[in-house]
C-alpha atoms as a PDB file:
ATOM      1  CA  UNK A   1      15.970  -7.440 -18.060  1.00  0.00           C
ATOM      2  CA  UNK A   2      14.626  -6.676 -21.382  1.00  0.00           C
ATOM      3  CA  UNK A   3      10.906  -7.513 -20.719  1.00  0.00           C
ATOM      4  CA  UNK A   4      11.532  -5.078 -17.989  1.00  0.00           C
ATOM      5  CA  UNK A   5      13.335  -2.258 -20.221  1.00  0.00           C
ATOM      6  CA  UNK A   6      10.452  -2.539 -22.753  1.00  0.00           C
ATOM      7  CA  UNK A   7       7.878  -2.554 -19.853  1.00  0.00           C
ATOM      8  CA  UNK A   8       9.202   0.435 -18.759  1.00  0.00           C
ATOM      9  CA  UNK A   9       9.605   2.380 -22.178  1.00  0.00           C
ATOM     10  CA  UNK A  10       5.635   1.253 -23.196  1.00  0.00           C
ATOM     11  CA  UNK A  11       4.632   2.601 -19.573  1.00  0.00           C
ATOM     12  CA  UNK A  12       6.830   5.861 -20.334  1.00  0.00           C
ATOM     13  CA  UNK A  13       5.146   6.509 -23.782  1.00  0.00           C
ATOM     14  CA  UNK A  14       1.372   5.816 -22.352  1.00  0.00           C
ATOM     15  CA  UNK A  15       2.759   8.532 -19.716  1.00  0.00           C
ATOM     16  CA  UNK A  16       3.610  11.056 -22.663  1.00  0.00           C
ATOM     17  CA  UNK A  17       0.804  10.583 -24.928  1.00  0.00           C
ATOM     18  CA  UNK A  18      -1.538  11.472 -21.247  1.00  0.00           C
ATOM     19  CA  UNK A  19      -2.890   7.584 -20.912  1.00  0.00           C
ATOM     20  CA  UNK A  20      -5.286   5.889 -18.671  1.00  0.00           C
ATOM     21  CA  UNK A  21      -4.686   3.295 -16.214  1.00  0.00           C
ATOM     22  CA  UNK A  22      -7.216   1.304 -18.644  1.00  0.00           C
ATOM     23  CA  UNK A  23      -5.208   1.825 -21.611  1.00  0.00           C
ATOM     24  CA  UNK A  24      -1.612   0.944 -19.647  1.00  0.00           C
ATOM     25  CA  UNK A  25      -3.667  -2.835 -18.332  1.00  0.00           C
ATOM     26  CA  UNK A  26      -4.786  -3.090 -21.969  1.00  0.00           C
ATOM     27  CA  UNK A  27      -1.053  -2.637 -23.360  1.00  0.00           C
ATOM     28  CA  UNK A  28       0.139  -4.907 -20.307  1.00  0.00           C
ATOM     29  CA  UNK A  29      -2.271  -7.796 -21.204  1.00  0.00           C
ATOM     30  CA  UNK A  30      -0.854  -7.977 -24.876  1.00  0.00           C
ATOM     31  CA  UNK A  31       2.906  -7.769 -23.758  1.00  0.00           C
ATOM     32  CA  UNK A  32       4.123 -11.587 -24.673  1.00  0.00           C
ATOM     33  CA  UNK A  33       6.409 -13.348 -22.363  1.00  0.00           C
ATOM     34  CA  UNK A  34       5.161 -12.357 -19.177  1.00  0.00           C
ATOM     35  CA  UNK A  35       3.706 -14.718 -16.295  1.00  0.00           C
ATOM     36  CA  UNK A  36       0.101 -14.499 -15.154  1.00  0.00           C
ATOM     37  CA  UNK A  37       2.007 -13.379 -11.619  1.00  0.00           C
ATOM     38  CA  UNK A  38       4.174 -10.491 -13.549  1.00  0.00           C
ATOM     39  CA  UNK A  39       0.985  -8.726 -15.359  1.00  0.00           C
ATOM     40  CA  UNK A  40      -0.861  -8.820 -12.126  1.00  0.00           C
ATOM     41  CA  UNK A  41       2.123  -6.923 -10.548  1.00  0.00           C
ATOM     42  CA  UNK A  42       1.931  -4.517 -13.396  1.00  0.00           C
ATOM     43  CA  UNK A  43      -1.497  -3.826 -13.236  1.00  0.00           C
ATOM     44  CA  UNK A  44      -1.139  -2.976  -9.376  1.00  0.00           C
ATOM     45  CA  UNK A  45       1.902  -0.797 -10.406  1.00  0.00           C
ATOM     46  CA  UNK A  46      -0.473   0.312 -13.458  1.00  0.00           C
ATOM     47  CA  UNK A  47      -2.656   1.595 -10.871  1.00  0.00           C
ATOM     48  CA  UNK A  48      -0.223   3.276  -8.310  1.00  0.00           C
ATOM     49  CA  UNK A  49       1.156   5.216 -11.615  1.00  0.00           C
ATOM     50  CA  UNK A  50      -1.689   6.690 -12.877  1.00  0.00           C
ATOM     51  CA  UNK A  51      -3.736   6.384  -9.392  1.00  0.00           C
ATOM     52  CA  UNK A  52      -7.044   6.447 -11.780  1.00  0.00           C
ATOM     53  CA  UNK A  53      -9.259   3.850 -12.978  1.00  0.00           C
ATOM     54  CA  UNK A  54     -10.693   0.598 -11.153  1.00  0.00           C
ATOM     55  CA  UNK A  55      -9.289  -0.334  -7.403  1.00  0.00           C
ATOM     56  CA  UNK A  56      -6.953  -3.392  -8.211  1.00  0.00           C
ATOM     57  CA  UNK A  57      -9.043  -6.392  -6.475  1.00  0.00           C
ATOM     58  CA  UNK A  58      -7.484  -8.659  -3.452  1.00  0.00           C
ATOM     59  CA  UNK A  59      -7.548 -11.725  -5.979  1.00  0.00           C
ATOM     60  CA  UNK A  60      -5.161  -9.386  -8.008  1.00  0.00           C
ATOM     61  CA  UNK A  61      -2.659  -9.418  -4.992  1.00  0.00           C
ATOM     62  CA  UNK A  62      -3.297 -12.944  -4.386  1.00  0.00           C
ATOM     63  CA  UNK A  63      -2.525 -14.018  -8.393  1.00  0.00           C
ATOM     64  CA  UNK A  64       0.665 -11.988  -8.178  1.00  0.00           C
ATOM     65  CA  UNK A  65       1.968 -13.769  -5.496  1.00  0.00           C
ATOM     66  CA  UNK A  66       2.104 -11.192  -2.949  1.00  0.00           C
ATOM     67  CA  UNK A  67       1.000 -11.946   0.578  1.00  0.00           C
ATOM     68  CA  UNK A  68      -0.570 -10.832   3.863  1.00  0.00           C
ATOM     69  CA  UNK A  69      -3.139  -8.934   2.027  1.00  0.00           C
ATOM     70  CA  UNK A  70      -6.676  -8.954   2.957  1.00  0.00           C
ATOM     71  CA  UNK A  71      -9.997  -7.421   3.048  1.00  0.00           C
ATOM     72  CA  UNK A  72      -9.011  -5.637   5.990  1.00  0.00           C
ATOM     73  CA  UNK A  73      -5.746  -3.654   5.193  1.00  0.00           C
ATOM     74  CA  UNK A  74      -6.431  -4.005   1.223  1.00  0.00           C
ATOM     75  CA  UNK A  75      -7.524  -0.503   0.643  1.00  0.00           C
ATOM     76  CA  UNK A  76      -4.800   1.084   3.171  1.00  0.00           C
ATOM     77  CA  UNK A  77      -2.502  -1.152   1.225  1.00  0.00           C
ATOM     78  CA  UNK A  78      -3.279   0.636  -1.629  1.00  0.00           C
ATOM     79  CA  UNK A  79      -3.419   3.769  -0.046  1.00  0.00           C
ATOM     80  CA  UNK A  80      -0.272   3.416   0.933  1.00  0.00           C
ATOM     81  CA  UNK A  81       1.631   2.354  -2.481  1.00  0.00           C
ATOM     82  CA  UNK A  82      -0.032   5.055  -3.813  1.00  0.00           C
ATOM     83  CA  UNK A  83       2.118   7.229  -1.956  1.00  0.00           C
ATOM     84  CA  UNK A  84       5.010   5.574  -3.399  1.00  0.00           C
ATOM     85  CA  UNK A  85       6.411   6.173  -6.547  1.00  0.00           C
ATOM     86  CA  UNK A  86       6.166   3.953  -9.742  1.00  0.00           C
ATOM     87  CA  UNK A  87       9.872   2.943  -9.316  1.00  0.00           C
ATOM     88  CA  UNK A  88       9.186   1.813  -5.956  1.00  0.00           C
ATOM     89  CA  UNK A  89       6.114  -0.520  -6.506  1.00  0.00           C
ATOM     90  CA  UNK A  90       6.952  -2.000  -9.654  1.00  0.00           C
ATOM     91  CA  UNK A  91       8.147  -5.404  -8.506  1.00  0.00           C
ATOM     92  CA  UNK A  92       6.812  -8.623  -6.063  1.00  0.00           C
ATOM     93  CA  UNK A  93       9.948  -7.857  -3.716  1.00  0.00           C
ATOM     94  CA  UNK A  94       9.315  -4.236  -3.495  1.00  0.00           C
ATOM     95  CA  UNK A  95       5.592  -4.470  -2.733  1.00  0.00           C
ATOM     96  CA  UNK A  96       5.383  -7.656  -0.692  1.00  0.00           C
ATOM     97  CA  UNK A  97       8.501  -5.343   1.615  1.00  0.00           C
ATOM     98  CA  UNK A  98       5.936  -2.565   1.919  1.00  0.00           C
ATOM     99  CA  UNK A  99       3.180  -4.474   2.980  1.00  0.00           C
ATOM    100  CA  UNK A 100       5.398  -6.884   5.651  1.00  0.00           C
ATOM    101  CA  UNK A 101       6.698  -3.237   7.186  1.00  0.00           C
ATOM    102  CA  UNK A 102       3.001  -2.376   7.180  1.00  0.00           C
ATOM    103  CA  UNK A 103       1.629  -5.267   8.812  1.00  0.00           C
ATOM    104  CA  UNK A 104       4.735  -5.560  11.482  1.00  0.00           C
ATOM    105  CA  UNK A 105       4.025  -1.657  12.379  1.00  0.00           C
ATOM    106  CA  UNK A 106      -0.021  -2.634  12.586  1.00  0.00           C
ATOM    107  CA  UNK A 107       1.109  -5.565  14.454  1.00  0.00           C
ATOM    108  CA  UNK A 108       3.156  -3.341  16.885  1.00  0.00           C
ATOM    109  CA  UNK A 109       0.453  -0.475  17.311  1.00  0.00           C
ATOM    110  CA  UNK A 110      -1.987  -3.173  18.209  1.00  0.00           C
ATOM    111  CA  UNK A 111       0.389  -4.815  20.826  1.00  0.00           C
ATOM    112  CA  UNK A 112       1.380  -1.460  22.095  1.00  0.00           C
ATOM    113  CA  UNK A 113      -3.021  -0.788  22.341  1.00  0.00           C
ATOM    114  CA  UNK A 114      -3.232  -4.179  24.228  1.00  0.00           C
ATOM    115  CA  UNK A 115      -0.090  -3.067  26.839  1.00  0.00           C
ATOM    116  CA  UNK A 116       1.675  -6.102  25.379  1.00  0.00           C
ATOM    117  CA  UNK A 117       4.414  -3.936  23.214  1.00  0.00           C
ATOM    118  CA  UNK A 118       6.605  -1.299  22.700  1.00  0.00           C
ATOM    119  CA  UNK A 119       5.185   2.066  22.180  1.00  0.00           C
ATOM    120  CA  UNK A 120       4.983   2.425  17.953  1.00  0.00           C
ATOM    121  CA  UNK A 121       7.492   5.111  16.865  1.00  0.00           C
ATOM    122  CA  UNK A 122       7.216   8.121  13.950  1.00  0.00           C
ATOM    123  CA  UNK A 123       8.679   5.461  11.629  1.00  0.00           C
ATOM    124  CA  UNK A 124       6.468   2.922  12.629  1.00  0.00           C
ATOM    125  CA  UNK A 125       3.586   5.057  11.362  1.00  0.00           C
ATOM    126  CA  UNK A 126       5.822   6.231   8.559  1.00  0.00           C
ATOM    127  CA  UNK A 127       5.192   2.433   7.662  1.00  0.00           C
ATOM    128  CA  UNK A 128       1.705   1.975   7.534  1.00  0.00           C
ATOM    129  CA  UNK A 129       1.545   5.429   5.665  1.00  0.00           C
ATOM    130  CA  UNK A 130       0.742   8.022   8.330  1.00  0.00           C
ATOM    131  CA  UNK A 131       2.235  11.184   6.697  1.00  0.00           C
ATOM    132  CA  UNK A 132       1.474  14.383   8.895  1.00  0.00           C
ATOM    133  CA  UNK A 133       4.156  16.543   9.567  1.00  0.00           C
ATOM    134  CA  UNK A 134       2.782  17.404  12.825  1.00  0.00           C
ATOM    135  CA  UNK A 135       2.380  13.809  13.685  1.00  0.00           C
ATOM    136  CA  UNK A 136       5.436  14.058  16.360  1.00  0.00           C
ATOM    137  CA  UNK A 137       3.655  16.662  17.794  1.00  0.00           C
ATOM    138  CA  UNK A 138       0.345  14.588  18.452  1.00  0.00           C
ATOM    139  CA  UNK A 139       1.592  11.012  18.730  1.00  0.00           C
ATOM    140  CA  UNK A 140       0.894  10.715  22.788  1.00  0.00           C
ATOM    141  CA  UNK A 141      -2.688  11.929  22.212  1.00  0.00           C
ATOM    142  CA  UNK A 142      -2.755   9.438  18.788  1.00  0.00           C
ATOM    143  CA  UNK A 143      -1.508   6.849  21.529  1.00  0.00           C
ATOM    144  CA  UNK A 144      -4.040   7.962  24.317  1.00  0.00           C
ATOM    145  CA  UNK A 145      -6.959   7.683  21.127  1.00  0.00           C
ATOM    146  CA  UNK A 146      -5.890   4.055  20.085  1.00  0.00           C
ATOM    147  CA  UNK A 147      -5.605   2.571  23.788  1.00  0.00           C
ATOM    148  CA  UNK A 148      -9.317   3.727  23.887  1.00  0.00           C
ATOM    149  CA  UNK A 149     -10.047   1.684  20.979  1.00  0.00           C
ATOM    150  CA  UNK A 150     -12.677  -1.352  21.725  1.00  0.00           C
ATOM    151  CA  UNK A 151     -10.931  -4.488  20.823  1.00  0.00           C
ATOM    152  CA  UNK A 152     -12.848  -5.164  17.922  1.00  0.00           C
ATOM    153  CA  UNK A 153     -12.356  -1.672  16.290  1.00  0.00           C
ATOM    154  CA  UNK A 154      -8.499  -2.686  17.025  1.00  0.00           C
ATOM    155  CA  UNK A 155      -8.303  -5.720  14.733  1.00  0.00           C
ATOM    156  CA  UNK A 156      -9.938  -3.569  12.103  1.00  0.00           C
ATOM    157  CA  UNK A 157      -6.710  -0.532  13.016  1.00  0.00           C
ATOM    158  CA  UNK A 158      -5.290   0.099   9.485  1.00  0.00           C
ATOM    159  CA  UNK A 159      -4.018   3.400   8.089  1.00  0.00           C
ATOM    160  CA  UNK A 160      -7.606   4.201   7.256  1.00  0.00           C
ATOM    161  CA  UNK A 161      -8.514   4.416  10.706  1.00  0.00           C
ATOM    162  CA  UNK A 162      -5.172   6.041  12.199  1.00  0.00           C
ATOM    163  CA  UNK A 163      -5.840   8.706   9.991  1.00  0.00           C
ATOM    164  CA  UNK A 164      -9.607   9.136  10.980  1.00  0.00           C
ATOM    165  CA  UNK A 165      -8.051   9.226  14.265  1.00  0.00           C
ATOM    166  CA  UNK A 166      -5.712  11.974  13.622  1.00  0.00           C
ATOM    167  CA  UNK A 167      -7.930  14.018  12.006  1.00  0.00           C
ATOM    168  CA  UNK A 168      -9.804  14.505  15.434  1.00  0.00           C
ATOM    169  CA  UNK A 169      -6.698  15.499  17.480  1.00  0.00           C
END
C-alpha cells in the first residue's frame, strides 16, 4: 500500500509540474521495489494519464501479465483505456476486467453477425468503447452494417472498425 501511495504522489507531482508520459516511465523505471509486471502496468497507466508519448507495445501487456491482448484489438484496447480515467486503469485487475468485457462484447457482436447470438445491447458497445450519444438511435442500422460484414473483415471487428462503421450511418 505504500509503493502504491508513493506511486501515486510521484505521478501527482509529474502532473503539477506539466510532465510527459516520457518523464512519468523514466521516474517509474527508478522506483525500487516494484516487479518487472508492476512497472509495465504503470507504464500502460503512464500512458492512459498523459495519453502522449509512444503507443505502449503488445509485449508491454504481455510482461504485465495481462491477457487476451493481441495485434488485433491492441490499439482499440488502448483506445478504449484511454477513455478511462487514471484511477480506473492503474492496476492488472482493473485492466485485464476491461479488456475481458471487451472481448466478451466483441465475442457477442460477432456471434450476433454470424446469427449464432443474441443481438449486442447499448452496454455491450458501451464495453468495447462505442461512445455516441446517438448510438441508440442508430444501433439497428449499426446491426444491419455489421451482418453485411464479409467474414474475414468480422474477425478483424474491434472498436476501430464499429466506429468507422458508425461514422457512415
Amino acid at each position: 500500500m505504500k509503493k502504491l501511495l508513493l506511486i501515486f504522489t510521484l505521478l501527482s507531482l509529474l502532473a503539477a509540474c506539466g510532465s510527459k508520459e516520457e518523464f512519468g516511465n523514466a521516474l517509474i523505471d527508478t522506483i525500487p521495489g516494484l516487479s518487472d509486471e508492476e512497472r509495465a502496468v504503470w507504464r500502460i497507466a503512464n500512458y492512459v494519464k498523459y495519453n502522449d508519448g509512444k503507443v505502449p507495445p503488445l509485449s508491454l501487456f504481455t510482461k504485465a501479465g495481462i491477457i487476451n491482448v493481441d495485434e488485433i484489438n491492441k490499439d482499440s484496447i488502448l483506445k478504449l483505456i484511454t477513455q478511462k480515467d487514471f484511477d480506473t486503469v492503474n492496476s492488472k485487475a482493473e485492466l485485464q476486467i476491461l479488456i475481458d468485457n471487451y472481448n466478451k462484447a466483441i465475442k457477442k457482436v460477432k456471434a450476433f453477425a454470424k446469427e449464432n447470438g443474441n443481438v449486442p445491447t447499448v452496454e455491450d458497445y458501451a464495453d468495447i468503447g462505442v461512445k455516441d450519444a446517438e448510438l441508440e438511435s442508430k444501433i439497428e442500422t449499426l446491426h444491419v452494417k455489421i451482418k453485411e460484414l464479409s467474414s474475414a473483415e468480422l474477425e478483424k471487428i474491434s472498436l476501430i472498425e464499429i466506429l468507422k462503421i458508425l461514422d457512415t450511418i
